[in-house]
Protein backbone atom coordinates (compact mmCIF):
# COMPACT_ATOMS: atom_id res chain seq x y z
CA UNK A 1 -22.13 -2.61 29.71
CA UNK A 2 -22.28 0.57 32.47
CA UNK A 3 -22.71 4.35 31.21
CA UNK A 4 -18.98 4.82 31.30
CA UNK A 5 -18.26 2.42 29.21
CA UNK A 6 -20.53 3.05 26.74
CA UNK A 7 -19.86 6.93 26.68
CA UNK A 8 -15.73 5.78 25.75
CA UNK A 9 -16.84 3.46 23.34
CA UNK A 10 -19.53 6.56 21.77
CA UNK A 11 -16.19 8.62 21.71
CA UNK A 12 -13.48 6.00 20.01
CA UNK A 13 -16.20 4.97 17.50
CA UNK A 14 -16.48 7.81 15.09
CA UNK A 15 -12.24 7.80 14.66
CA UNK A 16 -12.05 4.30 14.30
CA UNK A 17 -14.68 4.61 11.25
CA UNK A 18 -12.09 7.03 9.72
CA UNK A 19 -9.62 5.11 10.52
CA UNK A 20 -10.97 2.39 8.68
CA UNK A 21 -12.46 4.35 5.73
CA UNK A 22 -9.64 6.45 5.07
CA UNK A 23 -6.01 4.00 6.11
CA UNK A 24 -7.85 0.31 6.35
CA UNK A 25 -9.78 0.51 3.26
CA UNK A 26 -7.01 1.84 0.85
CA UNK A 27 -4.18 -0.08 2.04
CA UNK A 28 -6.43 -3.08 1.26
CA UNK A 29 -7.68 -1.83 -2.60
CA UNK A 30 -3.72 -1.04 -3.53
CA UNK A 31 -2.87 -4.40 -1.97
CA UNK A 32 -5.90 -6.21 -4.33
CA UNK A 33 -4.75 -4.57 -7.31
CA UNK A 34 -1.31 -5.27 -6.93
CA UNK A 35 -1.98 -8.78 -7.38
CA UNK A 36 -4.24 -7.89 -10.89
CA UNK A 37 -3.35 -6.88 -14.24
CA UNK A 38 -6.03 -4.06 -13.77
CA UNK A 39 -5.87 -0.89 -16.33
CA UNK A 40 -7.81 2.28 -16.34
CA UNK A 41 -8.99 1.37 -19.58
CA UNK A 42 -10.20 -1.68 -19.33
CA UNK A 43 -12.76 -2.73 -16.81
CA UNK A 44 -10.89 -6.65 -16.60
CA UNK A 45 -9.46 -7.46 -13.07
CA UNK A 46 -7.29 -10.66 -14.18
CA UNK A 47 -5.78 -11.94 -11.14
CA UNK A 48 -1.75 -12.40 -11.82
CA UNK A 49 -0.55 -12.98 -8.30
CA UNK A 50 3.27 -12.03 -7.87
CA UNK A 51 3.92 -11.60 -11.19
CA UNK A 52 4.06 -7.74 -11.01
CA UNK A 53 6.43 -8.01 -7.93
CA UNK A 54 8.76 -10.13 -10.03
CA UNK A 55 8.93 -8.11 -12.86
CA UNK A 56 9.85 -4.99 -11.19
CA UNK A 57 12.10 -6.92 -9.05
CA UNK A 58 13.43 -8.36 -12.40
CA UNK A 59 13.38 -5.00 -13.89
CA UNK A 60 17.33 -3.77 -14.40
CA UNK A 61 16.01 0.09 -14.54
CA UNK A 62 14.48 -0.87 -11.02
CA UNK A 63 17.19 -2.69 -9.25
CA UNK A 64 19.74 0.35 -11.04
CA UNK A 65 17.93 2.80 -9.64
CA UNK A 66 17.73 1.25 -6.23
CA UNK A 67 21.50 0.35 -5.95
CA UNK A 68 22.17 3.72 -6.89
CA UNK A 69 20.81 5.04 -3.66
CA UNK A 70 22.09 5.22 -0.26
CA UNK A 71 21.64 2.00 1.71
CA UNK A 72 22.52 0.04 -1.29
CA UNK A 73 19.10 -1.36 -2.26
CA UNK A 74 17.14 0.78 0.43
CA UNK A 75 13.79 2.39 -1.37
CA UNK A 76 15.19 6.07 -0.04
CA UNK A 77 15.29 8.45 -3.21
CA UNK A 78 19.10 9.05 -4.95
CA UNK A 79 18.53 12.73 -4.58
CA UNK A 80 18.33 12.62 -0.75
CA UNK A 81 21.16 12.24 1.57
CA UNK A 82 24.48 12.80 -0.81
């Protein structure tokens, strides 16, 4: 590996890292415990898979809400674009 290479690499590192600490790691701990029935209160992590995607997909105030809104079934908010 030559100087110059080295010097860009010294340079991209240090965003990378907070790209990773700050987008990666998030996205990743929201994705984890949307699969769990996880609480504030209590410290249990059960693993539920897709069950909380198909009760809010099962959910009528859900799917009214979201037919209510421009796009018919588009996650934009009602109050926006009458």
């Amino acid at each position: 590996m030559n100087e110059k290479t080295r010097f860009m690499l010294a340079l991209i590192a240090p965003a990378a890292l907070v790209l990773v600490l700050f987008q990666v790691v998030p996205i990743l701990t929201g994705a984890n415990a949307s699969f769990r029935d996880w609480t504030l209160y209590d410290p249990k992590r059960t693993w539920i898979g897709l069950a909380n995607y198909i009760h809010v997909l099962r959910d009528a105030e859900f799917l009214g809400i979201t037919s209510a809104s421009p796009g018919a079934g588009s996650f934009s908010p009602s109050f926006c674009c009458r």
